[in-house]
N, C-alpha and C. Protein backbone atom coordinates (compact mmCIF):
# COMPACT_ATOMS: atom_id res chain seq x y z
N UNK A 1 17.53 24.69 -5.74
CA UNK A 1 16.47 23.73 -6.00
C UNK A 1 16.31 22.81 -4.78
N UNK A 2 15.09 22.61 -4.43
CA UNK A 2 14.73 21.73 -3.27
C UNK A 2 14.47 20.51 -3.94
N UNK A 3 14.90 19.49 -3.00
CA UNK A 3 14.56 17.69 -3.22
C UNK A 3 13.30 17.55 -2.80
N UNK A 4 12.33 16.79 -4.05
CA UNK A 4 11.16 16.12 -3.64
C UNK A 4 11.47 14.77 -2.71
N UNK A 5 10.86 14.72 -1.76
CA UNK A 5 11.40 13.39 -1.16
C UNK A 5 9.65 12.67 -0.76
N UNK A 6 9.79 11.64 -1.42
CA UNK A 6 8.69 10.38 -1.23
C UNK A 6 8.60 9.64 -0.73
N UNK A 7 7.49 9.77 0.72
CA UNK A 7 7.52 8.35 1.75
C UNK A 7 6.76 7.37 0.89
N UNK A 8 7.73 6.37 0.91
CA UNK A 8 7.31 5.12 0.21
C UNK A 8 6.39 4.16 1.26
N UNK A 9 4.84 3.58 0.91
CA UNK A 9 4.17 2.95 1.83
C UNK A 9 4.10 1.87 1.30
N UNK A 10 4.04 1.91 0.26
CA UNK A 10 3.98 0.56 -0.64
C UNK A 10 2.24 -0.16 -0.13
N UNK A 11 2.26 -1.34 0.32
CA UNK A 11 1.84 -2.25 0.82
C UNK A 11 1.67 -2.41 2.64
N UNK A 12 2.47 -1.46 2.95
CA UNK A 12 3.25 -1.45 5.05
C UNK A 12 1.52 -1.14 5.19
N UNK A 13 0.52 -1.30 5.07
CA UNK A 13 -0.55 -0.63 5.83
C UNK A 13 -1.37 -2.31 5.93
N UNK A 14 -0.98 -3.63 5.40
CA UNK A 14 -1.38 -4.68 5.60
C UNK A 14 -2.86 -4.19 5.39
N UNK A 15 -3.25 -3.44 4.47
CA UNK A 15 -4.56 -3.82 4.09
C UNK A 15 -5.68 -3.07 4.85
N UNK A 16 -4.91 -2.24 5.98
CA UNK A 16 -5.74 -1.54 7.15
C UNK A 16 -5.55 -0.09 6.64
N UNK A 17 -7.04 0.37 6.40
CA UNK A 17 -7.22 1.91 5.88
C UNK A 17 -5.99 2.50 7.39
N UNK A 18 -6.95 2.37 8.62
CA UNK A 18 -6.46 2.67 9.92
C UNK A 18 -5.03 3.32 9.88
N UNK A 19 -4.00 1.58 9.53
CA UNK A 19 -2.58 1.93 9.28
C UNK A 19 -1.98 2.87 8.40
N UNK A 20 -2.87 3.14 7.38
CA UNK A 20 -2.36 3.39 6.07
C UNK A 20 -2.61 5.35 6.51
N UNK A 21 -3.72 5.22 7.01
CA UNK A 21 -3.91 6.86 7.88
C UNK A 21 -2.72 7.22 8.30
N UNK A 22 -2.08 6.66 9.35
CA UNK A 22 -1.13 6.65 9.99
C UNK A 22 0.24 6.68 9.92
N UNK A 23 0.36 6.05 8.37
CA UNK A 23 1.49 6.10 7.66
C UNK A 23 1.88 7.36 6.98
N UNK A 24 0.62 7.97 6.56
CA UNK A 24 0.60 9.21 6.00
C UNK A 24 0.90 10.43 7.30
N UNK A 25 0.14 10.15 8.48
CA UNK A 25 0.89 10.91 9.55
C UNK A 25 2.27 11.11 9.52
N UNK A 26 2.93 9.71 9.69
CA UNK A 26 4.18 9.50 9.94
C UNK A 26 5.04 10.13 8.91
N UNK A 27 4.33 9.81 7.41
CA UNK A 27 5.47 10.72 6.48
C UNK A 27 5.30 12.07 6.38
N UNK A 28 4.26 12.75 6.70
CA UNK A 28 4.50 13.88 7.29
C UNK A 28 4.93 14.58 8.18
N UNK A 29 4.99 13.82 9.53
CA UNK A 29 5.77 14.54 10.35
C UNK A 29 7.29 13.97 10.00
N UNK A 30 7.83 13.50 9.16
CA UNK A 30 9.23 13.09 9.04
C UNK A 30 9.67 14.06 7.81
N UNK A 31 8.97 14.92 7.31
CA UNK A 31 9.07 16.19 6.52
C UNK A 31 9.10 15.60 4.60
N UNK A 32 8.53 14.47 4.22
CA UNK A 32 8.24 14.06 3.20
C UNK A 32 7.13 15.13 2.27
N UNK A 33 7.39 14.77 1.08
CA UNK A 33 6.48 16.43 0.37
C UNK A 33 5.33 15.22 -0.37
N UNK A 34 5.14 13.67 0.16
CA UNK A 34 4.76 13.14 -0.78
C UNK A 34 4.17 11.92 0.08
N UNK A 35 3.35 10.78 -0.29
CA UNK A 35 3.55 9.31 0.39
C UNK A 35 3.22 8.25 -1.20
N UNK A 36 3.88 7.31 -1.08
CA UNK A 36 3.17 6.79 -2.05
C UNK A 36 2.49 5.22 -1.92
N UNK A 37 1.84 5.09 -2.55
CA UNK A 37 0.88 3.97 -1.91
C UNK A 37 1.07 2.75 -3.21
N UNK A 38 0.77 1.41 -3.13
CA UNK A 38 -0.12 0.86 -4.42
C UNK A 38 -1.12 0.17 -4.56
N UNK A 39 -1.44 0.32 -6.13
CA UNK A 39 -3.07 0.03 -6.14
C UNK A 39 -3.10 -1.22 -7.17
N UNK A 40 -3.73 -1.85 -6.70
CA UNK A 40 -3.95 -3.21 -7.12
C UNK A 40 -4.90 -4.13 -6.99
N UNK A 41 -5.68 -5.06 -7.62
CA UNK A 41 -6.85 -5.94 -7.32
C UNK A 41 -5.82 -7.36 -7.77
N UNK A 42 -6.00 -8.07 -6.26
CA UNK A 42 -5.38 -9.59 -6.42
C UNK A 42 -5.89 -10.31 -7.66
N UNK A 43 -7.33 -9.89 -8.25
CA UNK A 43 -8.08 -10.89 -9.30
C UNK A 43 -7.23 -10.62 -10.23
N UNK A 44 -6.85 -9.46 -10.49
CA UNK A 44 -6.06 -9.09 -12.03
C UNK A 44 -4.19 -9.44 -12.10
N UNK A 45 -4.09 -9.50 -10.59
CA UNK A 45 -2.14 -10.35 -10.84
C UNK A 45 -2.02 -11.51 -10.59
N UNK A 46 -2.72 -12.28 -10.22
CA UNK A 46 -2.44 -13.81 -10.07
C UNK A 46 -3.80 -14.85 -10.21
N UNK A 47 -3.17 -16.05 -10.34
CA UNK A 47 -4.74 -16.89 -10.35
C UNK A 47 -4.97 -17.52 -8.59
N UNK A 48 -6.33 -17.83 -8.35
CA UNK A 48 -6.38 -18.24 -7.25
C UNK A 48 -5.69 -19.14 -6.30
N UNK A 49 -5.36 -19.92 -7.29
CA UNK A 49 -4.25 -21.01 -6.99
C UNK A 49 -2.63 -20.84 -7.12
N UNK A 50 -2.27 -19.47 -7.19
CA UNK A 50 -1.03 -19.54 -7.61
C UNK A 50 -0.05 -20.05 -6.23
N UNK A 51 0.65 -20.04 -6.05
CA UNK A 51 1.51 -20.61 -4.60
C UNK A 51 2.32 -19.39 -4.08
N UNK A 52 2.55 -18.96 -3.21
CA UNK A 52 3.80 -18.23 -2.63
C UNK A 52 5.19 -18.54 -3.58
N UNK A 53 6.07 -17.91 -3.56
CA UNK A 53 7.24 -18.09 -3.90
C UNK A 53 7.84 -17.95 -2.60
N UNK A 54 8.93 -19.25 -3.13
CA UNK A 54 10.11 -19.52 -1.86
C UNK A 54 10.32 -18.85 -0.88
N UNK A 55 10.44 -17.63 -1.49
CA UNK A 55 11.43 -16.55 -0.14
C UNK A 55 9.92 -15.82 0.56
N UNK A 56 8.75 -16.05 -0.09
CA UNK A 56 7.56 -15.19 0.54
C UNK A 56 6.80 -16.57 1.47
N UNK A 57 7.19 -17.88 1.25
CA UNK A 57 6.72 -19.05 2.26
C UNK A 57 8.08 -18.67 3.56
N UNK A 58 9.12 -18.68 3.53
CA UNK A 58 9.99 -18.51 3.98
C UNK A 58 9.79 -16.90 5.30
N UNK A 59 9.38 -15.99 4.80
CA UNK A 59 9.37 -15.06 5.87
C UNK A 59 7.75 -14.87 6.23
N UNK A 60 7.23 -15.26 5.37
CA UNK A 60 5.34 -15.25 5.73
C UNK A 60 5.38 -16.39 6.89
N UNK A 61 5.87 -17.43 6.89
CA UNK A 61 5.40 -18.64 7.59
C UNK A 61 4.08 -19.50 7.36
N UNK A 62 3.12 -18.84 6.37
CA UNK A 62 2.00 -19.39 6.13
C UNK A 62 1.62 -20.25 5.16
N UNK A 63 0.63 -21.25 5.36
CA UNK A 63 0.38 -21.97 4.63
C UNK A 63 -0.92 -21.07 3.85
N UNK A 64 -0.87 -20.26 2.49
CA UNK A 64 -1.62 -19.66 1.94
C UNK A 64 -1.34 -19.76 0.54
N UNK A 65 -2.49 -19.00 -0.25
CA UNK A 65 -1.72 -18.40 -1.70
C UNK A 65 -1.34 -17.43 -1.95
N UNK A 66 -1.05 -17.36 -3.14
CA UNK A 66 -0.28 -15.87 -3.16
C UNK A 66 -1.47 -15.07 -3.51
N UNK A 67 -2.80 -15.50 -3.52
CA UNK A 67 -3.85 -14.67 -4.51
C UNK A 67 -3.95 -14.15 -2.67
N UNK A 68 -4.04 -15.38 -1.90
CA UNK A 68 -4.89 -15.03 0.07
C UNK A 68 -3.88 -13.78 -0.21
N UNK A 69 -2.46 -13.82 -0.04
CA UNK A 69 -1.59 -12.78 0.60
C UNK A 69 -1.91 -11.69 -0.02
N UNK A 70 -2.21 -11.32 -1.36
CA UNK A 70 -2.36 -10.44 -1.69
C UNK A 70 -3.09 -9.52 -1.71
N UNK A 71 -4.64 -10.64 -1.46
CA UNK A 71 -6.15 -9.71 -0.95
C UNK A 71 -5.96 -9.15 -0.04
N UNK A 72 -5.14 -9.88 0.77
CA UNK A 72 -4.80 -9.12 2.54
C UNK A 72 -4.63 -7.54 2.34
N UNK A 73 -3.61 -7.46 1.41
CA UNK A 73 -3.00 -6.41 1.08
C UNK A 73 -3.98 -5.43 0.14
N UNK A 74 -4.66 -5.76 0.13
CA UNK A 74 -5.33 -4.45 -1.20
C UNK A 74 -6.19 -3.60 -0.27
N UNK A 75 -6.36 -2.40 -0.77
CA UNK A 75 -6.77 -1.06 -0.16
C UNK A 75 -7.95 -1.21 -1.49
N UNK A 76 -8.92 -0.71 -0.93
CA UNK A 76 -10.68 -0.96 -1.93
C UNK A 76 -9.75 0.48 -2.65
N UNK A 77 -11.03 0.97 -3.66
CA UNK A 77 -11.19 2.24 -4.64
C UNK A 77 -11.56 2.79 -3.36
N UNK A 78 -12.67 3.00 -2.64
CA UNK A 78 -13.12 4.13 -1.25
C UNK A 78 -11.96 4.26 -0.67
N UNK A 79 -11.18 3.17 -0.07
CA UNK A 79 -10.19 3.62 0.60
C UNK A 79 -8.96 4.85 0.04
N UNK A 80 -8.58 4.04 -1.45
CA UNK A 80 -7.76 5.36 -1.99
C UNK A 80 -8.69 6.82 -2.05
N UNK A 81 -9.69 6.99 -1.95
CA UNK A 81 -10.44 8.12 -2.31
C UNK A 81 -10.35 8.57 -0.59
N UNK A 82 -10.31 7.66 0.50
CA UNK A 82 -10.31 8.51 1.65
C UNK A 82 -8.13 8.73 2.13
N UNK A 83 -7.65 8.00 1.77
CA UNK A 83 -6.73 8.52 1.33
C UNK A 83 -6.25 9.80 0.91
N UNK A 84 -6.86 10.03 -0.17
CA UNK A 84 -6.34 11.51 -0.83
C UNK A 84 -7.30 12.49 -0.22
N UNK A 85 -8.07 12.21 0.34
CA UNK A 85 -9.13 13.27 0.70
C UNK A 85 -7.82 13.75 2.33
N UNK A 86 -7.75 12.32 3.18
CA UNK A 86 -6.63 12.62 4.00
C UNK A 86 -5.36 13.59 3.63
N UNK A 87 -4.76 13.11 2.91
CA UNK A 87 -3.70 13.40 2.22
C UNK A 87 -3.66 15.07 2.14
N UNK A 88 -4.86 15.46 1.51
CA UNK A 88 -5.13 16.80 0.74
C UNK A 88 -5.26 17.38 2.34
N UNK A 89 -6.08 16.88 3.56
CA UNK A 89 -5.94 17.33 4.65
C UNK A 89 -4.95 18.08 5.14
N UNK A 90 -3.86 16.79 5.10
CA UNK A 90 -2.82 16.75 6.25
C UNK A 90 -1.75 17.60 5.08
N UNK A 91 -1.92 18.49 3.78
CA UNK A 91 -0.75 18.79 3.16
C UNK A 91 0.37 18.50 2.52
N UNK A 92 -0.07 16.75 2.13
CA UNK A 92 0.70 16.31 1.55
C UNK A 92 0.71 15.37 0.55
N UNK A 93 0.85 15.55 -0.68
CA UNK A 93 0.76 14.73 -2.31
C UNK A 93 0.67 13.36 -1.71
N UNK A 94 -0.43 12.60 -2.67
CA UNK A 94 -0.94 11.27 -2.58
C UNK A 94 -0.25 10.79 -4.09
N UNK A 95 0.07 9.42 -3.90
CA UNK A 95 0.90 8.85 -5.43
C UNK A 95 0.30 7.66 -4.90
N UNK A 96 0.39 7.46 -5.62
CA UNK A 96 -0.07 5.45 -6.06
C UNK A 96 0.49 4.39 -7.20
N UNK A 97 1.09 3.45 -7.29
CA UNK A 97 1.86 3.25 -8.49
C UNK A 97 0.79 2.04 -8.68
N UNK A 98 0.11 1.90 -9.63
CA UNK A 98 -1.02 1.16 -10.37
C UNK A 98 -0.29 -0.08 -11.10
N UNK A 99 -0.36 -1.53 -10.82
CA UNK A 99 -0.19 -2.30 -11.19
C UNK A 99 -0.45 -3.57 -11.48
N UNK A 100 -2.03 -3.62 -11.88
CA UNK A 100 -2.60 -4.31 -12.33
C UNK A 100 -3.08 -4.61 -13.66
């Protein structure tokens, strides 16, 4: 039996389709059978005003919210759709863990 092994991207693409291309390069040439991404809209996990938590003021350095940090981070619906269209390209399973 062979190991499925899953490049985890999480969030690492800061919000840039660009990066997030690239990430999927990278877990493919590092011999991953998988990448996984997540999908999320800032409106539906926090309120506008919510604050950073301690340890995310602490390595962010920014004076923001946690709703700013998080928009940063979201990949649109087109983007996951050019995603898997990539994905299906380059030969390798698209995952997304949905948590909104």
């Amino acid at each position: 039996m062979r190991t499925y092994i899953i490049a985890e991207a999480g969030v690492n693409h800061n919000g840039s389709l660009d990066i997030a291309l690239k990430l999927v390069d990278k877990a493919k040439e590092s011999g991953a059978d998988a990448i996984k991404f997540q999908t999320f809209t800032a409106e539906n996990l926090v309120k506008k005003d919510t604050p950073q938590a301690d340890y995310q003021k602490a390595n962010m350095n920014l004076e923001e919210s946690q709703f700013e940090m998080l928009k940063k981070l979201e990949l649109s619906k087109d983007d996951h759709f050019k995603l898997l269209s990539y994905c299906s390209q380059r030969k390798i399973d698209f995952l997304s863990s949905p948590f909104d």
